[in-house]
Protein backbone atom coordinates (compact mmCIF):
# COMPACT_ATOMS: atom_id res chain seq x y z
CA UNK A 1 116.05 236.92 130.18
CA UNK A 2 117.79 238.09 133.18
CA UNK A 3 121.82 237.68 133.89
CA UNK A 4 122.61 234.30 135.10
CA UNK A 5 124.44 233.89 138.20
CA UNK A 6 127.48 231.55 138.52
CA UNK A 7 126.09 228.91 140.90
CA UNK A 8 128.71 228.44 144.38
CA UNK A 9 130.19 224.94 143.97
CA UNK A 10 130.21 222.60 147.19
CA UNK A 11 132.35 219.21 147.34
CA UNK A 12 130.94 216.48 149.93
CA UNK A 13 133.97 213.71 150.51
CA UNK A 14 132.21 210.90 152.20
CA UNK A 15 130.25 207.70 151.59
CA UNK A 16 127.08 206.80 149.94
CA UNK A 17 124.42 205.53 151.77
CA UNK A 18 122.35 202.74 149.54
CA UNK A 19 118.89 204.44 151.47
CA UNK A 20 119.82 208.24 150.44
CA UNK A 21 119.15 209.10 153.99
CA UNK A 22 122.47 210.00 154.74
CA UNK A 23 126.20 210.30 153.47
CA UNK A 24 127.03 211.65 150.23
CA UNK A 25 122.94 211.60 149.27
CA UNK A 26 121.78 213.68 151.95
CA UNK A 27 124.83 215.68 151.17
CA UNK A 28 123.77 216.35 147.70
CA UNK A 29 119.86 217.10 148.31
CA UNK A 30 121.11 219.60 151.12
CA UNK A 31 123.22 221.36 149.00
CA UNK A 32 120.03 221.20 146.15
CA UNK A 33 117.52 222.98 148.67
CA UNK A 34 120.23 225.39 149.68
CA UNK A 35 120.57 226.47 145.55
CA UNK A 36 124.28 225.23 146.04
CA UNK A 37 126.14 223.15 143.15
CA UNK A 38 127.00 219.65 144.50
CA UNK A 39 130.27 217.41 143.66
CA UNK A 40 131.26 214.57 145.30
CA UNK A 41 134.38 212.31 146.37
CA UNK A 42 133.33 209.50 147.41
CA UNK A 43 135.54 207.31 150.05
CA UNK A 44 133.61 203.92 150.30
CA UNK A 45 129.97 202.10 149.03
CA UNK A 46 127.81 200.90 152.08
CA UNK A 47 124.91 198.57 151.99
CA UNK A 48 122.76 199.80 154.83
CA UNK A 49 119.11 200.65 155.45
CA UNK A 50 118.50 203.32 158.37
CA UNK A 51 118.30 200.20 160.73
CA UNK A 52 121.75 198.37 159.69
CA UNK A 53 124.62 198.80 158.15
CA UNK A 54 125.37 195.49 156.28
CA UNK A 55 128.43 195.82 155.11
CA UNK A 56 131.57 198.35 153.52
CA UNK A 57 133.74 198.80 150.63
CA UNK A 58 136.18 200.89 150.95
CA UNK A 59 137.61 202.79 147.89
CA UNK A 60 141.29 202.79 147.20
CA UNK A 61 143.35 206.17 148.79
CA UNK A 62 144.40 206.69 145.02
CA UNK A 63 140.95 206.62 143.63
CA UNK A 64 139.76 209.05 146.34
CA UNK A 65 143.30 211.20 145.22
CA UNK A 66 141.88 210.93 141.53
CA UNK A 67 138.61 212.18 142.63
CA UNK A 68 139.48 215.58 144.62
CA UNK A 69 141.98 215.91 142.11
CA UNK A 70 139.67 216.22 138.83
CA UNK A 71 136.76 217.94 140.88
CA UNK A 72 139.00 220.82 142.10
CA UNK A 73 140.62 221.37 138.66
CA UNK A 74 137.36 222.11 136.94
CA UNK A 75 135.36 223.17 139.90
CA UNK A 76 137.16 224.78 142.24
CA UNK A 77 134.52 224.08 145.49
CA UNK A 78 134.30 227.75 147.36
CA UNK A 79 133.51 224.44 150.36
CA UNK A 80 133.79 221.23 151.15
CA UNK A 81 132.43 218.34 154.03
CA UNK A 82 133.88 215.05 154.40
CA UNK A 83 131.57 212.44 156.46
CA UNK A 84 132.37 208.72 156.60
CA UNK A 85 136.00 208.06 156.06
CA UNK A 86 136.42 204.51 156.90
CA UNK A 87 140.26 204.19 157.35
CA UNK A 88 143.65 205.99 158.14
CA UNK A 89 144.82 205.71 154.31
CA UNK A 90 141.67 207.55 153.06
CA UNK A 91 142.05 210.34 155.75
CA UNK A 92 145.40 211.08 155.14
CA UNK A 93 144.34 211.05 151.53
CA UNK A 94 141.83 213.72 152.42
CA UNK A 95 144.54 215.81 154.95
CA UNK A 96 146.98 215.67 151.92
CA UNK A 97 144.30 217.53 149.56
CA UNK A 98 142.78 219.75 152.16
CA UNK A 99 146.62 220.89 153.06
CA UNK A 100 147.29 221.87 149.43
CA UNK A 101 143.75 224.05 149.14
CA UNK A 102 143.40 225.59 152.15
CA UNK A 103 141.28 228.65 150.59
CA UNK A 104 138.55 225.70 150.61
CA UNK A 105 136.23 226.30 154.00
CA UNK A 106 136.26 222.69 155.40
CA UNK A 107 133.67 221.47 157.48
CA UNK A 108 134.54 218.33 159.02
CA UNK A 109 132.10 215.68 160.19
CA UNK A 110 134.31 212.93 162.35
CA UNK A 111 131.55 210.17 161.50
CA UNK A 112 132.83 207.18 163.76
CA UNK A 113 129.34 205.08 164.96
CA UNK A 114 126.37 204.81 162.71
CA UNK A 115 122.90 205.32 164.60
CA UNK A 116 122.31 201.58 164.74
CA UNK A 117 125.52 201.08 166.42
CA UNK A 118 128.17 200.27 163.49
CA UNK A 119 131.66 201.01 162.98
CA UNK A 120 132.11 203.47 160.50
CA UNK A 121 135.82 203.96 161.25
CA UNK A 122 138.60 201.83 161.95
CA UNK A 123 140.07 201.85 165.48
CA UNK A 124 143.47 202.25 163.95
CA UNK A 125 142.33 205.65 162.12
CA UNK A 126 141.06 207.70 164.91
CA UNK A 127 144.53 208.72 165.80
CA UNK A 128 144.94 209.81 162.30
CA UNK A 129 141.72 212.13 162.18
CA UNK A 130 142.96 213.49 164.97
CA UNK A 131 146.39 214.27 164.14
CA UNK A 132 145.81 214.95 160.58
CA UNK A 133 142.76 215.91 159.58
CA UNK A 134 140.69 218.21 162.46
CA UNK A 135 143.02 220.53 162.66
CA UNK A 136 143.01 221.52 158.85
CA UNK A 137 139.80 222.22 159.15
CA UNK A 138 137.75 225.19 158.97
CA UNK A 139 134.95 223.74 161.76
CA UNK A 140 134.21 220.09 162.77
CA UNK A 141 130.70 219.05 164.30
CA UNK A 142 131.27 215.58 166.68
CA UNK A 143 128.30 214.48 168.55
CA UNK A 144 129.29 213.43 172.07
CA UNK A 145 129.85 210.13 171.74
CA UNK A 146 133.02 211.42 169.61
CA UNK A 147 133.49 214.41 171.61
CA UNK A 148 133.89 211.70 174.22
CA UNK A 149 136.50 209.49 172.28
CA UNK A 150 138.73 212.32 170.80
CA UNK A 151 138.90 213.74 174.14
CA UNK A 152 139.78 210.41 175.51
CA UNK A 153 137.27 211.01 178.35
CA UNK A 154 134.05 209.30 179.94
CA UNK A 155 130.87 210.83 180.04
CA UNK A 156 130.71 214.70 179.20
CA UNK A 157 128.24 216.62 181.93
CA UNK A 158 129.23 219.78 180.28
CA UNK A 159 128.67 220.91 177.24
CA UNK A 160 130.69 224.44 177.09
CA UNK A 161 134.00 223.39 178.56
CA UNK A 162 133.57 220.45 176.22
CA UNK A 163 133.60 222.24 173.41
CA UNK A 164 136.04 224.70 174.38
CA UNK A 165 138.64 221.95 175.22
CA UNK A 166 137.96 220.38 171.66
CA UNK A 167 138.33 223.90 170.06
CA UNK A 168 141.91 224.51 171.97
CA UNK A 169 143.09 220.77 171.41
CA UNK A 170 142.50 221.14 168.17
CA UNK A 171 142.95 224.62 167.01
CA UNK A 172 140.06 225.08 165.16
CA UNK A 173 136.09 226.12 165.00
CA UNK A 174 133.82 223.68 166.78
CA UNK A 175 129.97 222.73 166.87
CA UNK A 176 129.40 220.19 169.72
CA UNK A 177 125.76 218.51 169.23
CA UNK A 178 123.72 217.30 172.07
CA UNK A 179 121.47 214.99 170.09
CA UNK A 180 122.21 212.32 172.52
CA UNK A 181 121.50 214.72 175.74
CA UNK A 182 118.87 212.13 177.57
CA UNK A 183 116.69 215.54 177.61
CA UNK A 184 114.01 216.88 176.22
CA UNK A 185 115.67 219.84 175.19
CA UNK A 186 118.64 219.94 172.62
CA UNK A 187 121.71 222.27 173.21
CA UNK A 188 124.38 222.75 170.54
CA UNK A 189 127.60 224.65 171.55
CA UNK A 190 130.22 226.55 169.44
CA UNK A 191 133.60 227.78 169.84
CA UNK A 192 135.08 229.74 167.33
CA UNK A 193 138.60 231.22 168.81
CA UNK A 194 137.86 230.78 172.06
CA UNK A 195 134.55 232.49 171.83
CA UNK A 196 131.36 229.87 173.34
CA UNK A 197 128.11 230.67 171.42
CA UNK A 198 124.87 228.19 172.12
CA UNK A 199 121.97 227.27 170.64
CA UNK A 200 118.59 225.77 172.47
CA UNK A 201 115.87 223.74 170.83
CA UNK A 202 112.81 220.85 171.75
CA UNK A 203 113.38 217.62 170.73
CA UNK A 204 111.13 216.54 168.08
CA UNK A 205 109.63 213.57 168.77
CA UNK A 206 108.56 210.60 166.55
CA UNK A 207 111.14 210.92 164.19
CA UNK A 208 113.90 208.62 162.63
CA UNK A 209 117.65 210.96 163.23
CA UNK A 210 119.21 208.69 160.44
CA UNK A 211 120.84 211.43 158.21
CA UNK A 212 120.83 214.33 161.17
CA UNK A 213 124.50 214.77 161.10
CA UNK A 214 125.51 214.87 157.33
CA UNK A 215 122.72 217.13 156.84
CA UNK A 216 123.67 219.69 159.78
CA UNK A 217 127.24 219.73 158.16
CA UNK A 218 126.15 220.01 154.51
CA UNK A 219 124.01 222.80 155.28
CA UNK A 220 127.05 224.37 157.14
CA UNK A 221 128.78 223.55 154.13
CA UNK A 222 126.46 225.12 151.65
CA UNK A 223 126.16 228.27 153.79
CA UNK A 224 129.76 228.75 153.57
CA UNK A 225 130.09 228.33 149.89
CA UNK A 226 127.49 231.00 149.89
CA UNK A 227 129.73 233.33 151.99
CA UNK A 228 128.51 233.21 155.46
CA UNK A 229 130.50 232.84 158.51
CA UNK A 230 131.00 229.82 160.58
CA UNK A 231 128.76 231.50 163.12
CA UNK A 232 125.85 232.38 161.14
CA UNK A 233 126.52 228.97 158.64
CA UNK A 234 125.66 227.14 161.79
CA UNK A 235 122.45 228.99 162.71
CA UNK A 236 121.09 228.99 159.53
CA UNK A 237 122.24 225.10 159.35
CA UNK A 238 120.01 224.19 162.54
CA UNK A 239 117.65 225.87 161.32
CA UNK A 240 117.17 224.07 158.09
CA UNK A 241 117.68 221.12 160.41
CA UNK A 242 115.05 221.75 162.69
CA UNK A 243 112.72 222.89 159.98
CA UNK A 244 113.34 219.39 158.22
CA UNK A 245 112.52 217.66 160.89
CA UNK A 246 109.13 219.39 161.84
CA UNK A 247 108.39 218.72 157.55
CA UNK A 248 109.18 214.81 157.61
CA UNK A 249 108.74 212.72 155.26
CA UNK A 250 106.98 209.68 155.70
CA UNK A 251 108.63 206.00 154.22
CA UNK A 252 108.28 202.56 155.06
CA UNK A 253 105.89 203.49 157.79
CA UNK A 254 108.39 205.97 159.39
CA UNK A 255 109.27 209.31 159.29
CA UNK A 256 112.30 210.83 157.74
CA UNK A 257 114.28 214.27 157.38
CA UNK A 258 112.91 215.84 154.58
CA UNK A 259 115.70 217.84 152.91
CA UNK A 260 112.94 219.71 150.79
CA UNK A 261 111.14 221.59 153.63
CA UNK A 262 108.96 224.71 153.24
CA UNK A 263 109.12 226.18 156.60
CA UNK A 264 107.59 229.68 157.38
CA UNK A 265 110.01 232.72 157.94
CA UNK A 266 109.75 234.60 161.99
């Protein structure tokens, strides 16, 4: 029997999602297919299918405290992701942790809108992700609807000095998505202390997004733990994310990420 590795640990602070296609489920299956260990915190319960989110339940701030607490004792995550926060006392919850274990690579996912249009934060907490929770973390991946709010701006027609605005506002690595580019082509950006790298890809078509974001930033996260750098965590990430799109699955007569994929090697 050969030696037995010790298995890099991952933490994924965010909601569940009652379909699995996103939140802290897709968190945990992208974490499986990347061979990384998966805990969990978990800020609030939805009831939600990919086409609604019914309705929220928000945990208590010292139930989420309880929860980082007693998974970072025994596990001691190399990374962690939040997603869905909900509110200001959960976030701060989260900044207070994330201040105390800074040797934890944060990736930060500022989930505000849910792809069928929901509020999956309150108003009231914005100002509180932005003051106290991006910049503690290691990267944070907004699409540009939320590029668009935390920059308190309208409509962004560029996508580099987007991203490095965010990255000097907030004083830390960022991946900017273009998912919602009304293109047929996809362009993420990063900045990474001041530096601009891109990344270019087609659309793929006939395909239900539900999930795209957690699993982009659990992949990042999972790279990390692994011991890649923010740059190369995010190529690998789209990647996987592209690669899971092209393998969908197929449910309810649509088709899904599939966080399983066997994709061939260039």
């Amino acid at each position: 029997m050969g030696k037995i590795k010790n298995i890099p640990i991952a933490l994924s602070v965010a909601s569940s999602d009652s379909g699995s296609n996103a939140g802290i489920q897709a968190d945990l299956l992208t974490f499986a297919a990347h061979k990384v260990y998966g805990t969990t915190a978990i800020a609030a319960l939805t009831a939600q299918n990919p086409k609604k989110v019914k309705s929220i339940f928000a945990c208590s701030e010292n139930f989420l405290k309880d929860q980082l607490e007693t998974v970072n004792e025994f596990y001691k995550p190399k990374a962690m992701k939040s997603g869905m926060l909900f509110n200001a006392k959960l976030i701060n919850t989260l900044a207070s942790f994330a201040e105390k274990n800074r040797e934890i690579k944060f990736v930060l996912d500022p989930v505000m809108i849910s792809s069928s249009g929901k509020n999956l934060l309150e108003k009231s907490a914005v100002k509180s992700l932005k003051e106290n929770l991006i910049p503690l973390s290691s990267i944070f991946t907004p699409n540009l609807d939320e590029a668009q709010l935390l920059l308190n701006k309208g409509k962004i027609t560029d996508m580099k000095d987007a991203t490095f605005e965010l990255q000097k506002t907030f004083q830390c690595a960022v991946l900017l998505k273009g998912g919602h580019l009304e293109s047929d082509k996809i362009c993420d950006v990063l900045c990474e202390n001041g530096k601009l790298f891109s990344w270019n890809s087609k659309r793929i078509k006939n395909i239900d997004t539900h999930g795209s974001g957690c699993t982009l930033s659990a992949a990042i996260c999972a790279n990390l733990a692994l011991g890649k750098n923010i740059y190369d965590s995010c190529s690998l990430a789209r990647e996987y994310l592209l690669c899971a799109f092209k393998n969908s699955l197929k449910l309810s007569g649509s088709h899904f990420i599939n966080h399983f994929p066997i994709c061939k090697k260039n």
